[in-house]
C-alpha atoms as a PDB file:
ATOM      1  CA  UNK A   1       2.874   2.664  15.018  1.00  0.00           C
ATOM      2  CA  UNK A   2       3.908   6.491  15.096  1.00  0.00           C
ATOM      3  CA  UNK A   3       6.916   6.552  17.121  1.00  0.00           C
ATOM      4  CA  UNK A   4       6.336  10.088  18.154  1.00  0.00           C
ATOM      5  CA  UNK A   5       3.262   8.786  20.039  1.00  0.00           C
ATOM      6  CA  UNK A   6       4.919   5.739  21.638  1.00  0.00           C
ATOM      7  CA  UNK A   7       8.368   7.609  23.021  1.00  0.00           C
ATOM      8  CA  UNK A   8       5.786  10.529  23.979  1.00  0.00           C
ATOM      9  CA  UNK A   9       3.862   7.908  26.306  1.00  0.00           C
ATOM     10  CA  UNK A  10       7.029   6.270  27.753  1.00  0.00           C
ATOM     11  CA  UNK A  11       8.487   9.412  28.566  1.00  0.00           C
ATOM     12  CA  UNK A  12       4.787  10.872  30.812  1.00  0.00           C
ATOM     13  CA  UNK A  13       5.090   7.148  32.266  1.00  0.00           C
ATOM     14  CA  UNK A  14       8.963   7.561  33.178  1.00  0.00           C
ATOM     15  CA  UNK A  15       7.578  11.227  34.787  1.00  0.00           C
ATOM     16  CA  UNK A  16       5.670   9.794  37.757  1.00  0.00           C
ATOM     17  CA  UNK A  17       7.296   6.347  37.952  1.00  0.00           C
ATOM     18  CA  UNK A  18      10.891   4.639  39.240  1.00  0.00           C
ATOM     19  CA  UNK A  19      12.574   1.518  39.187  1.00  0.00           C
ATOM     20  CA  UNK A  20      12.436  -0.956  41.929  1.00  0.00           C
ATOM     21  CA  UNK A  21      13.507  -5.083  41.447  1.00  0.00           C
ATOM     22  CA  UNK A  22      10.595  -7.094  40.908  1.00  0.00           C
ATOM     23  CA  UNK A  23      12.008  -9.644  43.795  1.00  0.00           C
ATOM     24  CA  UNK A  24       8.654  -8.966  45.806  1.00  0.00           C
ATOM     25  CA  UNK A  25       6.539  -9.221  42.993  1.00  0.00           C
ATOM     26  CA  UNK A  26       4.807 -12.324  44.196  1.00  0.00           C
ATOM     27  CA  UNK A  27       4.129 -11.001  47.749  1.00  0.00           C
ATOM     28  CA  UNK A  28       2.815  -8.519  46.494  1.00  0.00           C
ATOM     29  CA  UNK A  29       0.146  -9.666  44.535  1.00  0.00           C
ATOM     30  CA  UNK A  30      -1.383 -10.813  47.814  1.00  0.00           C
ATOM     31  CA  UNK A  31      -1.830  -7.153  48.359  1.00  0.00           C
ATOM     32  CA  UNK A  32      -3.283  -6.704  44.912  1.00  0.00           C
ATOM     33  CA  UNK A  33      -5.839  -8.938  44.950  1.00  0.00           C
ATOM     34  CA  UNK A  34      -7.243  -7.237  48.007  1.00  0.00           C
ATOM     35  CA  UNK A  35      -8.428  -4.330  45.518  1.00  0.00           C
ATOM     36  CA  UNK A  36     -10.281  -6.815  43.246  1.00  0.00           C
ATOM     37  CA  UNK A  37     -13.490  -5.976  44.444  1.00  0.00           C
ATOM     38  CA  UNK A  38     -13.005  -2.094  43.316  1.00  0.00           C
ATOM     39  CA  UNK A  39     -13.482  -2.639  39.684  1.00  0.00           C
ATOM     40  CA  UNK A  40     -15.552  -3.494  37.502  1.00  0.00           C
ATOM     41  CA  UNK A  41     -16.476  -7.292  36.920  1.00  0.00           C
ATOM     42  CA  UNK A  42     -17.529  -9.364  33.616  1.00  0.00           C
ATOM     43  CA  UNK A  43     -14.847 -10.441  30.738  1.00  0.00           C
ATOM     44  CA  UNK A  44     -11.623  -8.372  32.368  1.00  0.00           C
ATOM     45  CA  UNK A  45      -7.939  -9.489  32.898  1.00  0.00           C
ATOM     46  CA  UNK A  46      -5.695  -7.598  34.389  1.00  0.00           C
ATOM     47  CA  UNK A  47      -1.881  -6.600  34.602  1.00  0.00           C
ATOM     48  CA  UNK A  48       1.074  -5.177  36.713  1.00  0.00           C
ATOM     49  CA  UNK A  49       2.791  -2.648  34.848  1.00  0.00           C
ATOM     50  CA  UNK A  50       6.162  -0.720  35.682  1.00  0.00           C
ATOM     51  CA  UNK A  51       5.604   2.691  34.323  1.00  0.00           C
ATOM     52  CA  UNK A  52       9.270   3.610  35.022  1.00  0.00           C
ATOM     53  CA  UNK A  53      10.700   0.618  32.775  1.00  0.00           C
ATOM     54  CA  UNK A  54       7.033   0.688  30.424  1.00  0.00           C
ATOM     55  CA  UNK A  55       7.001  -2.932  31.439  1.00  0.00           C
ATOM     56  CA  UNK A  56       4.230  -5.085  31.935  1.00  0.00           C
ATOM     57  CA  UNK A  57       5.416  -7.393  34.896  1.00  0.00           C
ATOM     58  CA  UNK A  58       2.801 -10.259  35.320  1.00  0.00           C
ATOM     59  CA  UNK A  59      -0.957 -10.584  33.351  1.00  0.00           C
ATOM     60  CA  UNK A  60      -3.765 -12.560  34.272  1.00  0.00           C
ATOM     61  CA  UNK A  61      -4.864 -15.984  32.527  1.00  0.00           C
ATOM     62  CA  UNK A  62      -7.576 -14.160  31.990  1.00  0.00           C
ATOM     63  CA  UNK A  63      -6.224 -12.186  29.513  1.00  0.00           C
ATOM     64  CA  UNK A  64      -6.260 -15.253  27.107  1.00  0.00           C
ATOM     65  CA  UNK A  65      -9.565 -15.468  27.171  1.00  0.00           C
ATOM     66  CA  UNK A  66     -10.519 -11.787  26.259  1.00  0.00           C
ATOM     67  CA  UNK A  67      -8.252 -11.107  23.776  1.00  0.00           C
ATOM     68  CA  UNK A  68      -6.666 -14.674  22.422  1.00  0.00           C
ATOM     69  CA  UNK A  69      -3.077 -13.330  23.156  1.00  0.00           C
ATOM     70  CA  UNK A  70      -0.496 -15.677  25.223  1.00  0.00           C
ATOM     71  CA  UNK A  71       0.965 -14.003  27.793  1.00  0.00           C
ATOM     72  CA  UNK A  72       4.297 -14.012  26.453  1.00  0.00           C
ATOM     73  CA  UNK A  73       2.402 -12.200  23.527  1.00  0.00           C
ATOM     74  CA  UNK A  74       1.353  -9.406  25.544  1.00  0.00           C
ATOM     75  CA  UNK A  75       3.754  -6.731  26.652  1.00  0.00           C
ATOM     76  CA  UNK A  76       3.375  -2.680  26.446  1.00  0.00           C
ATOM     77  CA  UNK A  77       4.317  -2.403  22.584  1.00  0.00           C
ATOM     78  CA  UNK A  78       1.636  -5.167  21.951  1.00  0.00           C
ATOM     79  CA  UNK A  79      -1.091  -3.489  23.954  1.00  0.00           C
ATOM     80  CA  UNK A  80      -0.019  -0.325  22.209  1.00  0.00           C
ATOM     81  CA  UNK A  81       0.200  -1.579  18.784  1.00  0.00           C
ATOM     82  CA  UNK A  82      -3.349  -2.824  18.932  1.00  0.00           C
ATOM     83  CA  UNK A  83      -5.356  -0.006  20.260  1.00  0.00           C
ATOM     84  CA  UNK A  84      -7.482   1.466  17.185  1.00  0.00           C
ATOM     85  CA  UNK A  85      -5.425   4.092  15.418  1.00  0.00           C
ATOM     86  CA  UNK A  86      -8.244   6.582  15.803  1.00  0.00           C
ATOM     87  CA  UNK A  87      -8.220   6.266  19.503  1.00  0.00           C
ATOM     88  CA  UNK A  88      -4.065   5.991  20.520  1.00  0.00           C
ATOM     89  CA  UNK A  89      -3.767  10.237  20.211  1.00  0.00           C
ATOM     90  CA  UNK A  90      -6.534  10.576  22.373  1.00  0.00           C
ATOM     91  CA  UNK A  91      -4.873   7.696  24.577  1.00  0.00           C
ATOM     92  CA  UNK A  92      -1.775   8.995  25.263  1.00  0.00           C
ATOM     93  CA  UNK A  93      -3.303  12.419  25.771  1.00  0.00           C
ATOM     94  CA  UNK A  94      -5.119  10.582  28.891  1.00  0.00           C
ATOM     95  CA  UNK A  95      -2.233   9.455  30.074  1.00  0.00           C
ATOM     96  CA  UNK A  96      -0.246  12.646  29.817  1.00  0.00           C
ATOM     97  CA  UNK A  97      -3.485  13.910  31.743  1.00  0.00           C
ATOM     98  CA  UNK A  98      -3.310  10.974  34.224  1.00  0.00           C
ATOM     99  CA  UNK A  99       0.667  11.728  34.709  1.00  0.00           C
ATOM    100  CA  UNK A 100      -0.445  15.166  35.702  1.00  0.00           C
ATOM    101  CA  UNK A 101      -3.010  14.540  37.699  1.00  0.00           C
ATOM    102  CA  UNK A 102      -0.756  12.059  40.180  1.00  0.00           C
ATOM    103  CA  UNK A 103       1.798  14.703  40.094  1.00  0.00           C
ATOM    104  CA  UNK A 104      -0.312  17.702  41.554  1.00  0.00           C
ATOM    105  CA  UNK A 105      -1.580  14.997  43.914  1.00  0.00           C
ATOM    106  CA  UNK A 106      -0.347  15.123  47.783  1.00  0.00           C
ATOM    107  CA  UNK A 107       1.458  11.948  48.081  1.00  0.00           C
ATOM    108  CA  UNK A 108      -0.783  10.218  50.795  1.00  0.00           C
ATOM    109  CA  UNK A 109      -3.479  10.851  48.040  1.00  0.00           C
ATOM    110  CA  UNK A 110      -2.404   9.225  45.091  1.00  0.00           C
ATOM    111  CA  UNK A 111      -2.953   5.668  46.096  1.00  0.00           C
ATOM    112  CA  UNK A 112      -6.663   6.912  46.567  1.00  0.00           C
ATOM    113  CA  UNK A 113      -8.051   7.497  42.690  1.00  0.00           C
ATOM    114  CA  UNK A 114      -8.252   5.533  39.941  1.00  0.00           C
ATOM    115  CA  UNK A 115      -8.083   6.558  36.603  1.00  0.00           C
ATOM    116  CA  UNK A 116     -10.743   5.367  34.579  1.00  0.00           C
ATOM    117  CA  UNK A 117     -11.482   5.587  30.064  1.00  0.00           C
ATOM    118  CA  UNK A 118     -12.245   3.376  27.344  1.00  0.00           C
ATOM    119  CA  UNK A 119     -10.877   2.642  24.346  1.00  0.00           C
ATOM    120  CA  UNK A 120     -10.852   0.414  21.319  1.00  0.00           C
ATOM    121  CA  UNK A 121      -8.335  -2.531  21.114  1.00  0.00           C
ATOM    122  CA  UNK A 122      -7.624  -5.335  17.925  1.00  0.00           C
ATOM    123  CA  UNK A 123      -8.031  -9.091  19.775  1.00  0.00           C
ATOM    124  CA  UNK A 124      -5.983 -11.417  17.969  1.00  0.00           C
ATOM    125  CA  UNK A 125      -8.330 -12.565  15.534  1.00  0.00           C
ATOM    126  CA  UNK A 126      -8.567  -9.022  14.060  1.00  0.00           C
ATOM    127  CA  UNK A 127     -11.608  -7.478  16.012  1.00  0.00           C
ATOM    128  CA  UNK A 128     -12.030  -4.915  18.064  1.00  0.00           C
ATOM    129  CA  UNK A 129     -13.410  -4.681  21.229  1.00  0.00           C
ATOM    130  CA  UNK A 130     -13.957  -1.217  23.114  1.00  0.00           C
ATOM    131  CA  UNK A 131     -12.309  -2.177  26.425  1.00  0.00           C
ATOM    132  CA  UNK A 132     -12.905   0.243  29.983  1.00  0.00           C
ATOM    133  CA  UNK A 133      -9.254   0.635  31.323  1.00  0.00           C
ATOM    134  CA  UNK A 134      -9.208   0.634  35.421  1.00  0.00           C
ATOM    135  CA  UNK A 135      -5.955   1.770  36.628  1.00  0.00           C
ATOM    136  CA  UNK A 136      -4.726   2.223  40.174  1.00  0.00           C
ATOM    137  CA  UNK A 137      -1.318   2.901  42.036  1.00  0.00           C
ATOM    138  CA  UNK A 138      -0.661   0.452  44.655  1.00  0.00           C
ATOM    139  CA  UNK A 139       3.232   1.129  45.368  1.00  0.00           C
ATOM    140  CA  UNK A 140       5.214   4.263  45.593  1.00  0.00           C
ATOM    141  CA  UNK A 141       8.774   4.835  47.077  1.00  0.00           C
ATOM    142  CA  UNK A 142      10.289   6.343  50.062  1.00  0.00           C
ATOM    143  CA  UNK A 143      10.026   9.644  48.074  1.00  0.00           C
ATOM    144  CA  UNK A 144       6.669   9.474  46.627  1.00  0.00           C
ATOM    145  CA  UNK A 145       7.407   7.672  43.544  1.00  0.00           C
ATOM    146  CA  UNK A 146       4.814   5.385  41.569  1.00  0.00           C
ATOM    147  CA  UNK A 147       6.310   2.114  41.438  1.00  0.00           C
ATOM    148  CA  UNK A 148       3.545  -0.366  40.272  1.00  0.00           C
ATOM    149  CA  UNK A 149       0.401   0.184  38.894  1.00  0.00           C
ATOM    150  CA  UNK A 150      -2.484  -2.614  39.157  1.00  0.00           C
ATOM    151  CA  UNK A 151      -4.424  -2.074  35.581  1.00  0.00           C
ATOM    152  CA  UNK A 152      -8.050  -4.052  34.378  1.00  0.00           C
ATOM    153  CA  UNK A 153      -9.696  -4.064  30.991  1.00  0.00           C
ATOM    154  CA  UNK A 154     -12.809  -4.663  30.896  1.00  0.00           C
ATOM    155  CA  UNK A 155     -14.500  -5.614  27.616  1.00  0.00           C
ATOM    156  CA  UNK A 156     -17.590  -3.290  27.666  1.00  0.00           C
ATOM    157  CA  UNK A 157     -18.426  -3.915  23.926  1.00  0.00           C
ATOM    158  CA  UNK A 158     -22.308  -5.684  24.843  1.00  0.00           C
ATOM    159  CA  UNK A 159     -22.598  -2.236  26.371  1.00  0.00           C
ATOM    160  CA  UNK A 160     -20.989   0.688  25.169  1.00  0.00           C
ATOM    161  CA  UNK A 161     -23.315   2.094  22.278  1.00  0.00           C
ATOM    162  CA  UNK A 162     -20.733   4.933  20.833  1.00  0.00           C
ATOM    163  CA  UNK A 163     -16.918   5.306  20.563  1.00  0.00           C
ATOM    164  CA  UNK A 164     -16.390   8.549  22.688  1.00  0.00           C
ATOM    165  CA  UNK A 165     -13.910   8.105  24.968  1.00  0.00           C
ATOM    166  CA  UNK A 166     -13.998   9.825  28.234  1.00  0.00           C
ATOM    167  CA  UNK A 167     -11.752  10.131  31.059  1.00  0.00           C
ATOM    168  CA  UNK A 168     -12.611  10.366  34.882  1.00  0.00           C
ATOM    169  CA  UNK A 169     -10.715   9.918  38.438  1.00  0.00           C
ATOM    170  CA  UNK A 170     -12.768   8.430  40.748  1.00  0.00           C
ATOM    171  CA  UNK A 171     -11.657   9.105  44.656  1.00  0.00           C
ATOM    172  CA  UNK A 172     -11.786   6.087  47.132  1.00  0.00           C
ATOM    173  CA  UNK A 173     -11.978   6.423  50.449  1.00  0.00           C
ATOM    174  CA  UNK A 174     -13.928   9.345  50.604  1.00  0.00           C
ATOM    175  CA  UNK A 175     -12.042  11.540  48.104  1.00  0.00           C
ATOM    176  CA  UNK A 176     -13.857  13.141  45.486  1.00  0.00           C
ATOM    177  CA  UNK A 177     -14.214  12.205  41.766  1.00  0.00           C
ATOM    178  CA  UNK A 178     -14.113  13.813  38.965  1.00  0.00           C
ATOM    179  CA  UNK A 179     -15.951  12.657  35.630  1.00  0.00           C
ATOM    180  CA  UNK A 180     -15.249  13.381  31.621  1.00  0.00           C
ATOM    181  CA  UNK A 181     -12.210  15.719  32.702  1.00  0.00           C
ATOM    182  CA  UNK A 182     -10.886  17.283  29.759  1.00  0.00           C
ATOM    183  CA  UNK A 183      -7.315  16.130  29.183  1.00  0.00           C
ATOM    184  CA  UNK A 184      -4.510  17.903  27.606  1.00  0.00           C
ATOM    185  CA  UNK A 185      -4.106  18.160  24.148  1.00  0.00           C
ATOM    186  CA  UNK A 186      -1.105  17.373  22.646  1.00  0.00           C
ATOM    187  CA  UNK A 187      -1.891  14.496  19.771  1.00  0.00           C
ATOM    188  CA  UNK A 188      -5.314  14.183  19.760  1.00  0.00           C
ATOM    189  CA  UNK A 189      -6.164  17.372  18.664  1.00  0.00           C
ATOM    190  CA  UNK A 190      -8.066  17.277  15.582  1.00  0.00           C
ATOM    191  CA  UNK A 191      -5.902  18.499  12.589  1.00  0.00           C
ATOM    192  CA  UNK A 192      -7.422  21.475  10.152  1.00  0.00           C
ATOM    193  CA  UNK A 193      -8.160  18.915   7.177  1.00  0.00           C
ATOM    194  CA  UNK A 194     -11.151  21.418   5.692  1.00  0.00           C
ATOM    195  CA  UNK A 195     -10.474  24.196   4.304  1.00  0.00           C
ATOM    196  CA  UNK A 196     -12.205  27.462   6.292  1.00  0.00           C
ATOM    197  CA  UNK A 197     -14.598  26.763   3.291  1.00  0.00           C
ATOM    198  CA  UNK A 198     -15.150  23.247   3.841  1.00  0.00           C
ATOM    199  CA  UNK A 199     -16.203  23.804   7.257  1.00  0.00           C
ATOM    200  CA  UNK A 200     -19.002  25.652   6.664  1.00  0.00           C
ATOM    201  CA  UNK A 201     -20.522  23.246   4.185  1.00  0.00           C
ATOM    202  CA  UNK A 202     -20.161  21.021   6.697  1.00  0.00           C
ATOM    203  CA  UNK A 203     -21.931  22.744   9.141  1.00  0.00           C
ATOM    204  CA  UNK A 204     -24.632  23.227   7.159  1.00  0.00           C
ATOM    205  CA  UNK A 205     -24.643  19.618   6.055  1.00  0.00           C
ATOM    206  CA  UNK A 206     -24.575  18.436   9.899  1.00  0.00           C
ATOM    207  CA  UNK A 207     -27.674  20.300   9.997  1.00  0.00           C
ATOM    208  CA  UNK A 208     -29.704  18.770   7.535  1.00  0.00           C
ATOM    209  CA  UNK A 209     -30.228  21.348   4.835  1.00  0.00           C
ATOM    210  CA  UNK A 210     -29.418  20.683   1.349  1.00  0.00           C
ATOM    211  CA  UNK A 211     -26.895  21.489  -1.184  1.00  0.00           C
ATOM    212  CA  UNK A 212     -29.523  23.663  -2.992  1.00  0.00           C
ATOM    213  CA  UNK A 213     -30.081  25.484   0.195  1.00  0.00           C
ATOM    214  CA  UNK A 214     -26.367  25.934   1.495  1.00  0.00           C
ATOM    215  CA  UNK A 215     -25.860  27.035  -1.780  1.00  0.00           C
ATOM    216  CA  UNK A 216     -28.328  30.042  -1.499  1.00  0.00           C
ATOM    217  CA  UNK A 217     -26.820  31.148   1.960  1.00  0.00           C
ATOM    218  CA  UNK A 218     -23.127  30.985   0.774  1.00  0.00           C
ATOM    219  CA  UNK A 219     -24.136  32.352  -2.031  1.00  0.00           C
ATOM    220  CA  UNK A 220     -22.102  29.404  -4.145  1.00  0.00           C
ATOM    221  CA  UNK A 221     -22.901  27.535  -7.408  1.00  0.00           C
ATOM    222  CA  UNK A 222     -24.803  24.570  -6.786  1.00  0.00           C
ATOM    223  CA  UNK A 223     -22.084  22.547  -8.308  1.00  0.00           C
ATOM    224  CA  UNK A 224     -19.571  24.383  -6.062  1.00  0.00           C
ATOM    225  CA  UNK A 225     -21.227  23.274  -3.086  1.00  0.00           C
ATOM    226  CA  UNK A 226     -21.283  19.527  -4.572  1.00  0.00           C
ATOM    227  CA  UNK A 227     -17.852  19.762  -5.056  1.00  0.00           C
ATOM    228  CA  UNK A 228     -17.024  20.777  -1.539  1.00  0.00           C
ATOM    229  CA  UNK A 229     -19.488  17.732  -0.285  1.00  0.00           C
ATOM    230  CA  UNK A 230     -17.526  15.429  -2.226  1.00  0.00           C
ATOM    231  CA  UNK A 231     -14.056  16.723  -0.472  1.00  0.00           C
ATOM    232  CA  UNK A 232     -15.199  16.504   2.855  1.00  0.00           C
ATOM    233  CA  UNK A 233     -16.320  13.113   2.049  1.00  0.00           C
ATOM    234  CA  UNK A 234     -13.124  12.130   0.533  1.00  0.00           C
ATOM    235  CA  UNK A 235     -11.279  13.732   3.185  1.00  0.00           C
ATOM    236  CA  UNK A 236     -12.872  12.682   5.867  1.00  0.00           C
ATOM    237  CA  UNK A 237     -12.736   9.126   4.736  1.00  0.00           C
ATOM    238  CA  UNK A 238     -16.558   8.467   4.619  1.00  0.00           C
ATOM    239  CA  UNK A 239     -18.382   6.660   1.976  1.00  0.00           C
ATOM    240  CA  UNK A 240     -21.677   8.439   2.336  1.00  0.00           C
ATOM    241  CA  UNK A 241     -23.248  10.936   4.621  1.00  0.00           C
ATOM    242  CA  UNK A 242     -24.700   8.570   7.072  1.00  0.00           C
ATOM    243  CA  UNK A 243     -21.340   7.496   7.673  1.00  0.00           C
ATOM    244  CA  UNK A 244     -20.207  11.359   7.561  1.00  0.00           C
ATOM    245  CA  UNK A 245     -22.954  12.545  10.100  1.00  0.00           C
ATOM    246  CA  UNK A 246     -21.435   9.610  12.420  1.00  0.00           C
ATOM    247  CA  UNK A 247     -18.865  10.521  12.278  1.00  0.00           C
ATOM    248  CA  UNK A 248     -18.866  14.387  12.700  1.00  0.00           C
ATOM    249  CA  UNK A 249     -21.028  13.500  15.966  1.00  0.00           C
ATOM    250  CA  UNK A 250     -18.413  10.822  17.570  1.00  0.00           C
ATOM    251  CA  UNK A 251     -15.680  13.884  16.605  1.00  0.00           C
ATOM    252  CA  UNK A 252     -17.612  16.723  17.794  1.00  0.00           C
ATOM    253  CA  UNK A 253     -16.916  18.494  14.234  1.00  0.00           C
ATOM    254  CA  UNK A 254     -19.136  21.534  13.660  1.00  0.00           C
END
């Protein structure tokens, strides 16, 4: 796993978040299962996690089921390890977002949103599953602190028909939410892997005409153009253009 992207996470977590001894732990999962009925239900488990420490403190049985893991298995490098590589930059850019978010937040309002996205993640046996991520602060400290988070996954794979991922606060108790917020950008950020050139074959491909035709209105050779379809290809890691063309949509290139 890129270590750059695991310390960055840790260290947006360790922002918002501060120790306190897990001595109350059971109590207070009396509390937390008082907020059940807020998420979603169907295959979920669901997890304390310590953002100060990065620690997952107790999981669900549940979890078992879903993903195959034990629960000794599953702590925070697990869960990070096995989140698809295309989707951790654009994870840890939510969280960095979430982080914010709590931190602009008056502090008798940020036990009343939950963060909300989806993402893909590797089940034991190799698969993926796209999973909807719940979380919500249930303790702070005396000064405002996040201490605990409660956290659900969801596996939304019988229903989610694309992989874009999409981030959104919803308000309880009468706050308002907001939906697909655009989070910062720090990893996610596509990287310039066509040349200026490239791009605007690529446009042209998205759109359907043909390397004859993008030929006449860059006024290339027709085997230059080829050559340039056979980069992006290459480049982009697809085998053919219906594979290309899904993927420029899921990306949002061109």
């Amino acid at each position: 796993m890129n270590e750059e992207i695991l310390n960055e996470v840790r260290r947006k977590w360790s922002e918002i978040g501060k120790y306190k001894s897990r001595e109350d732990l059971q109590t207070e999962l009396d509390f937390y299962k008082k907020v059940f009925d807020i998420f979603q239900a169907g295959d979920f488990y669901y997890f304390i996690f310590n953002p100060a420490l990065s620690l997952i403190e107790f999981v669900s049985d549940s979890m078992e089921q879903v993903l195959g893991y034990q629960k000794e298995e599953f702590d925070i490098q697990a869960l990070l390890g096995n989140i698809h590589p295309e989707d951790l930059p654009r994870f840890v850019d939510f969280e960095s977002t979430v982080v914010d978010f709590k931190q602009r937040l008056p502090r008798d309002k940020v036990m009343k949103y939950k963060s909300r996205y989806n993402y893909r993640l590797r089940k034991k046996n190799g698969e993926y599953i796209r999973i909807l991520q719940q979380s919500l602060t249930i303790l702070m400290d005396e000064n405002g602190a996040v201490v605990r988070n409660l956290v659900f996954h969801t596996d939304i794979s019988d229903i989610s028909t694309n992989n874009k991922m999409k981030l959104s606060f919803i308000g309880l108790e009468g706050e308002p939410s907001y939906r697909d917020v655009q989070p910062l950008i720090k990893f996610s950020k596509a990287k310039e892997i066509f040349t200026k050139r490239e791009k605007e074959i690529l446009r042209y491909v998205i759109q359907g005409f043909s390397s004859e035709r993008i030929a006449e209105i860059t006024c290339c050779s027709i085997h230059t153009v080829r050559n340039h379809r056979k980069n992006i290809l290459r480049k982009s890691g697809c085998r053919n253009l219906n594979d290309l063309l899904v993927k420029a949509t899921r990306e949002e290139w061109g």
